[in-house]
Protein backbone atom coordinates (compact mmCIF):
# COMPACT_ATOMS: atom_id res chain seq x y z
CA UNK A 1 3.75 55.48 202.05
CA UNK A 2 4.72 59.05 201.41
CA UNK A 3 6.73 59.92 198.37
CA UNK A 4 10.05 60.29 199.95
CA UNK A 5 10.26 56.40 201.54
CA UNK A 6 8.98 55.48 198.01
CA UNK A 7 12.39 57.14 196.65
CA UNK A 8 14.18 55.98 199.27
CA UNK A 9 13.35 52.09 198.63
CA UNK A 10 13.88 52.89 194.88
CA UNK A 11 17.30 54.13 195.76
CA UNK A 12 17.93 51.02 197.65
CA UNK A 13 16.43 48.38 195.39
CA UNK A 14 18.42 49.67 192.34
CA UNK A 15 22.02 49.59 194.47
CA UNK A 16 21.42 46.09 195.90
CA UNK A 17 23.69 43.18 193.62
CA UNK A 18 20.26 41.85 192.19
CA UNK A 19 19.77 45.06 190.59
CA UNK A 20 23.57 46.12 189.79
CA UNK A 21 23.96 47.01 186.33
CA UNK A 22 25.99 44.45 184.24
CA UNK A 23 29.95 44.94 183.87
CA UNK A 24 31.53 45.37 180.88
CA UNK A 25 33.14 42.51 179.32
CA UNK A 26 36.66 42.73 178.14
CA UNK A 27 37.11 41.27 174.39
CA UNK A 28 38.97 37.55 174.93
CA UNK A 29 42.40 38.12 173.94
CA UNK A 30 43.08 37.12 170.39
CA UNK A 31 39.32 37.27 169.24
CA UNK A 32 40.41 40.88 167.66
CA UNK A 33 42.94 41.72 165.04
CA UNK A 34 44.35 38.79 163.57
CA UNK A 35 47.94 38.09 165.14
CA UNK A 36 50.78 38.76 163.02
CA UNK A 37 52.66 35.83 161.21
CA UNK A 38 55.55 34.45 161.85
CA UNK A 39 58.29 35.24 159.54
CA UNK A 40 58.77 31.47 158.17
CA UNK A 41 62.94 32.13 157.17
CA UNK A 42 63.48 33.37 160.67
CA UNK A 43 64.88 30.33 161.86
CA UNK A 44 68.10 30.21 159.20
CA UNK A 45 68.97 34.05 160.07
CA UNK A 46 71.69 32.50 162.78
CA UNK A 47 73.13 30.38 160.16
CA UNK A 48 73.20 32.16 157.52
CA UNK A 49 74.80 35.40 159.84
CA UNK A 50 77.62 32.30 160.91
CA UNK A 51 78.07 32.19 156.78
CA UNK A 52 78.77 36.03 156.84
CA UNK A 53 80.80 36.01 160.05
CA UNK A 54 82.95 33.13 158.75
CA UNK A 55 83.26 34.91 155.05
CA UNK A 56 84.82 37.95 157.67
CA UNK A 57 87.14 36.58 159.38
CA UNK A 58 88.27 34.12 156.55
CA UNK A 59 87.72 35.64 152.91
CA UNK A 60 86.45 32.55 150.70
CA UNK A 61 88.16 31.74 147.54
CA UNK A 62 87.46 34.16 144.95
CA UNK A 63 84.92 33.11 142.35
CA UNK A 64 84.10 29.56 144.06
CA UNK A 65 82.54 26.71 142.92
CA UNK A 66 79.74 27.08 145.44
CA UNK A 67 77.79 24.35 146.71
CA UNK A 68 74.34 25.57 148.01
CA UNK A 69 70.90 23.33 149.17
CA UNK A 70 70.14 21.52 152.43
CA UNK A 71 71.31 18.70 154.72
CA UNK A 72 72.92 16.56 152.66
CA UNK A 73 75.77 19.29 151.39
CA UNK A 74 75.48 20.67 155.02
CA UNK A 75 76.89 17.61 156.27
CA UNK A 76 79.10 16.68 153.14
CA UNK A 77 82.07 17.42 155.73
CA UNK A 78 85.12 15.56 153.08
CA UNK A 79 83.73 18.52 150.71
CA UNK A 80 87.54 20.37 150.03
CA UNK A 81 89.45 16.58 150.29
CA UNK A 82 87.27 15.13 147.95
CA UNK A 83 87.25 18.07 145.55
CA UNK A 84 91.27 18.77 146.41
CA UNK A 85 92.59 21.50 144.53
CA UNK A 86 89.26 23.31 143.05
CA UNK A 87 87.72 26.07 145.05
CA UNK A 88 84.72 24.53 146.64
CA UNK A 89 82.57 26.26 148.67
CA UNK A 90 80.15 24.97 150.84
CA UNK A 91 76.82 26.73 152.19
CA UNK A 92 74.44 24.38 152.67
CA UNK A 93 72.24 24.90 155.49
CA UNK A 94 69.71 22.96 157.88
CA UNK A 95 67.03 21.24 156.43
CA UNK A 96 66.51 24.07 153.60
CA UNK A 97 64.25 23.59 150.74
CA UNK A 98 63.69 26.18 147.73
CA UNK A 99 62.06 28.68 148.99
CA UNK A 100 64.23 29.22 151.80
CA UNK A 101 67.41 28.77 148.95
CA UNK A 102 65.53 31.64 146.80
CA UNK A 103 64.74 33.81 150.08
CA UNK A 104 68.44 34.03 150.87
CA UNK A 105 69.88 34.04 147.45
CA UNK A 106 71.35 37.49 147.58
CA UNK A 107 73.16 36.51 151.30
CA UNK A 108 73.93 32.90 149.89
CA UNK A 109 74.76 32.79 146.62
CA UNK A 110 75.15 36.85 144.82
CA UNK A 111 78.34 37.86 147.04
CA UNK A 112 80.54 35.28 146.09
CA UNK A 113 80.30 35.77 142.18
CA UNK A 114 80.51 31.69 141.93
CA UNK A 115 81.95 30.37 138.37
CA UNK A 116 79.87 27.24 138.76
CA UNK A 117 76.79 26.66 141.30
CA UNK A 118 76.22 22.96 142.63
CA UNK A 119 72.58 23.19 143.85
CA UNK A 120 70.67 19.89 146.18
CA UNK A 121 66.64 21.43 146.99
CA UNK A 122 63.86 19.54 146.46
CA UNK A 123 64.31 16.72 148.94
CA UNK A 124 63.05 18.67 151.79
CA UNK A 125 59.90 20.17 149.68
CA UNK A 126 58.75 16.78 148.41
CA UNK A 127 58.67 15.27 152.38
CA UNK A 128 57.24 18.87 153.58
CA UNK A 129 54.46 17.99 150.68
CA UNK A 130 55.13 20.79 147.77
CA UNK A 131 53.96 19.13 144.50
CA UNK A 132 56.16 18.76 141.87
CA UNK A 133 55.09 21.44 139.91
CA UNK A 134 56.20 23.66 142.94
CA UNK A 135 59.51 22.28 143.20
CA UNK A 136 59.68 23.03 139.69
CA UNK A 137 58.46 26.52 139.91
CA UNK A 138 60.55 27.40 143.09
CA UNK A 139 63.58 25.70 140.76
CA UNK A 140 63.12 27.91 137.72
CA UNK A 141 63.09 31.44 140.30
CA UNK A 142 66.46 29.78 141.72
CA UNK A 143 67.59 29.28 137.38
CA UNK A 144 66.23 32.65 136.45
CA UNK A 145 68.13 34.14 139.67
CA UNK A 146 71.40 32.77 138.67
CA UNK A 147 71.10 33.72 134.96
CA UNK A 148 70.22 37.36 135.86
CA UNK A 149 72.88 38.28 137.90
CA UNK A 150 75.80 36.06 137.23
CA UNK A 151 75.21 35.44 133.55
CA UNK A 152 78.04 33.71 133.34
CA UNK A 153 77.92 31.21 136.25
CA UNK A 154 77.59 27.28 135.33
CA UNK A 155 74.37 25.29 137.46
CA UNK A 156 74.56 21.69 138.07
CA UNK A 157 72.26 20.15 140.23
CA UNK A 158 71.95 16.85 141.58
CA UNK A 159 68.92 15.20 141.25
CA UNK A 160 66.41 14.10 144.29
CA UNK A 161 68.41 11.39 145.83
CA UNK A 162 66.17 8.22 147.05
CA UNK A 163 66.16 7.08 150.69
CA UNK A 164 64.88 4.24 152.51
CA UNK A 165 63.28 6.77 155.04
CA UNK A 166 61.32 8.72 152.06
CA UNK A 167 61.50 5.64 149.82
CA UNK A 168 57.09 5.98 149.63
CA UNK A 169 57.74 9.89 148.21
CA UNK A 170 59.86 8.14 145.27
CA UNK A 171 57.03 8.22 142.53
CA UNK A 172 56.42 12.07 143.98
CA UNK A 173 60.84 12.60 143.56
CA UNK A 174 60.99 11.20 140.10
CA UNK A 175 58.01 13.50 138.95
CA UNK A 176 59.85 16.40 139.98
CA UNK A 177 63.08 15.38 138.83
CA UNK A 178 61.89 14.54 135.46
CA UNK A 179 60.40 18.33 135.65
CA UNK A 180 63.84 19.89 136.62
CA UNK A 181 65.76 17.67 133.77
CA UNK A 182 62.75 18.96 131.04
CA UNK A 183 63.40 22.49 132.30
CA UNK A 184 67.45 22.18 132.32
CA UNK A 185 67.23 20.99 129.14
CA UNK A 186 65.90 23.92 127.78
CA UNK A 187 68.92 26.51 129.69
CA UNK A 188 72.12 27.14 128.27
CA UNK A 189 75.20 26.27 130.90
CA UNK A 190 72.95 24.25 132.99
CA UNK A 191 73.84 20.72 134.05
CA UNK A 192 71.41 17.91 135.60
CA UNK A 193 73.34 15.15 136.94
CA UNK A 194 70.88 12.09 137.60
CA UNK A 195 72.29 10.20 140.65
CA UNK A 196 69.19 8.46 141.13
CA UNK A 197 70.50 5.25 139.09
CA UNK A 198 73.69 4.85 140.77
CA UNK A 199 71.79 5.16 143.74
CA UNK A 200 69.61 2.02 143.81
CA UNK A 201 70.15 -1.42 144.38
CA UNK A 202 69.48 -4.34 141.77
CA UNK A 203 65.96 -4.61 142.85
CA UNK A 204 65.62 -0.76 142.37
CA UNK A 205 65.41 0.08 146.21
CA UNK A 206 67.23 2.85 147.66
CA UNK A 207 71.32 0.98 148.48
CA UNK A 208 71.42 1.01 152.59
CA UNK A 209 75.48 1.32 152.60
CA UNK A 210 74.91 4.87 150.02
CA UNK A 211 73.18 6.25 153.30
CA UNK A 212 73.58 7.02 157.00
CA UNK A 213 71.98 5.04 160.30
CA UNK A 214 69.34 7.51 159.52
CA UNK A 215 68.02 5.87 156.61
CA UNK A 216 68.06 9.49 154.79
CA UNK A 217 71.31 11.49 154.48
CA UNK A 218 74.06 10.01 152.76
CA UNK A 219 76.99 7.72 154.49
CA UNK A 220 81.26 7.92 153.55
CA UNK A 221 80.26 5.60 151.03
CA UNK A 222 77.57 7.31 149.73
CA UNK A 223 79.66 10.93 149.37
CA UNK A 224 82.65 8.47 147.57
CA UNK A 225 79.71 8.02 144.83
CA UNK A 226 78.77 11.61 144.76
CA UNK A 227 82.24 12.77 144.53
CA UNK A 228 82.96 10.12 141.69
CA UNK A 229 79.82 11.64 139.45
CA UNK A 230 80.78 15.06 140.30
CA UNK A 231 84.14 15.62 139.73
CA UNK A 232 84.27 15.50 136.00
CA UNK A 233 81.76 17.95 135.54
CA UNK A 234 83.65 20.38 137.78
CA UNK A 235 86.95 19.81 136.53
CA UNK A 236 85.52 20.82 132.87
């Protein structure tokens, strides 16, 4: 065989498949850079914008006594006729806990110059499984948030309430509520009001009427009792 059909079979046995030079595989997608995260307060931003349209079109009272936390003041929908004649303020919001309270503190809570702040966090973080020395943490940014920019605004806040739904996180509550108290009761113009008592049946179980077919947020009754604890302390 002469040397050009020798080339020529070369040429032929290096272009056939068996002999094709492997492609190039593309990286899988996602096995690069790592993804970017998710901004976890993203999913308030159209409630909280609803707070600033509202405030807009309908200027809130001027130095308010402002109610801020989750759920339970979210739905607390008697707030101005149980409170008649004091200028509440309600902006409580989803199924917040602290960290979402202290993310949005200068939207929530720094524009309306409140005289007195009612605060309800630490529900939400004890099911969502923040220890209580987080909810105490993420309560002392809220305190020290307050005191340095409205040094003369008045904190109350209501304790963890119990629940039949949550009624196994009760040991985890009282932990973090005896934390809060501790820390309160080292703060000038700070209030903790303890509704966990008033709260309880005879046998110490969460009271079913206090709370709605839900087993967790509070029922007409259970507001009545709220309202009955509260309003001395804001009518001082």
């Amino acid at each position: 065989m002469n040397a050009f059909r020798l080339l020529g079979f070369a040429s032929l046995l290096f272009l056939s498949p068996a002999f094709s030079a492997p492609a190039t595989v593309a990286p899988a997608v996602g096995s690069g850079a790592a993804s970017p995260k998710a901004d976890p307060f993203a999913k308030w931003e159209k409630e909280i914008a609803a707070f600033e349209a509202s405030d807009r079109k309908s200027p809130p009272p001027k130095n308010p006594i402002l109610f801020v936390g989750s759920s339970t003041f979210r739905k607390w929908s008697t707030l101005s006729e149980d409170f008649s004649g004091l200028p509440v303020l309600n902006r409580g919001f989803g199924g917040s806990n602290f960290p979402d309270l202290n993310h949005f503190f200068d939207r929530l809570v720094l524009p309306y110059a409140p005289k007195t702040v009612v605060v309800y966090e630490g529900d939400n973080d004890i099911a969502q499984g923040h220890p209580p020395a987080q909810v105490l943490a993420d309560w002392q940014i809220f305190a020290d948030k307050v005191r340095s920019s409205i040094p003369e605004a008045r904190v109350i806040f209501i304790s963890i309430k119990p629940s039949l739904k949550r009624e196994s996180l009760l040991p985890v509550q009282n932990q973090a509520n005896a934390a809060i108290r501790a820390d309160i009761g080292t703060r000038e113009n700070m209030v903790f009001l303890d509704i966990v008592p008033a709260m309880l049946d005879p046998s110490g179980r969460p009271e079913e009427k206090l709370l709605s077919s839900d087993k967790l947020h509070m029922s007409p009754a259970g507001y009545a009792l709220w309202r009955e604890k509260l309003g001395p302390l804001l009518r001082k």
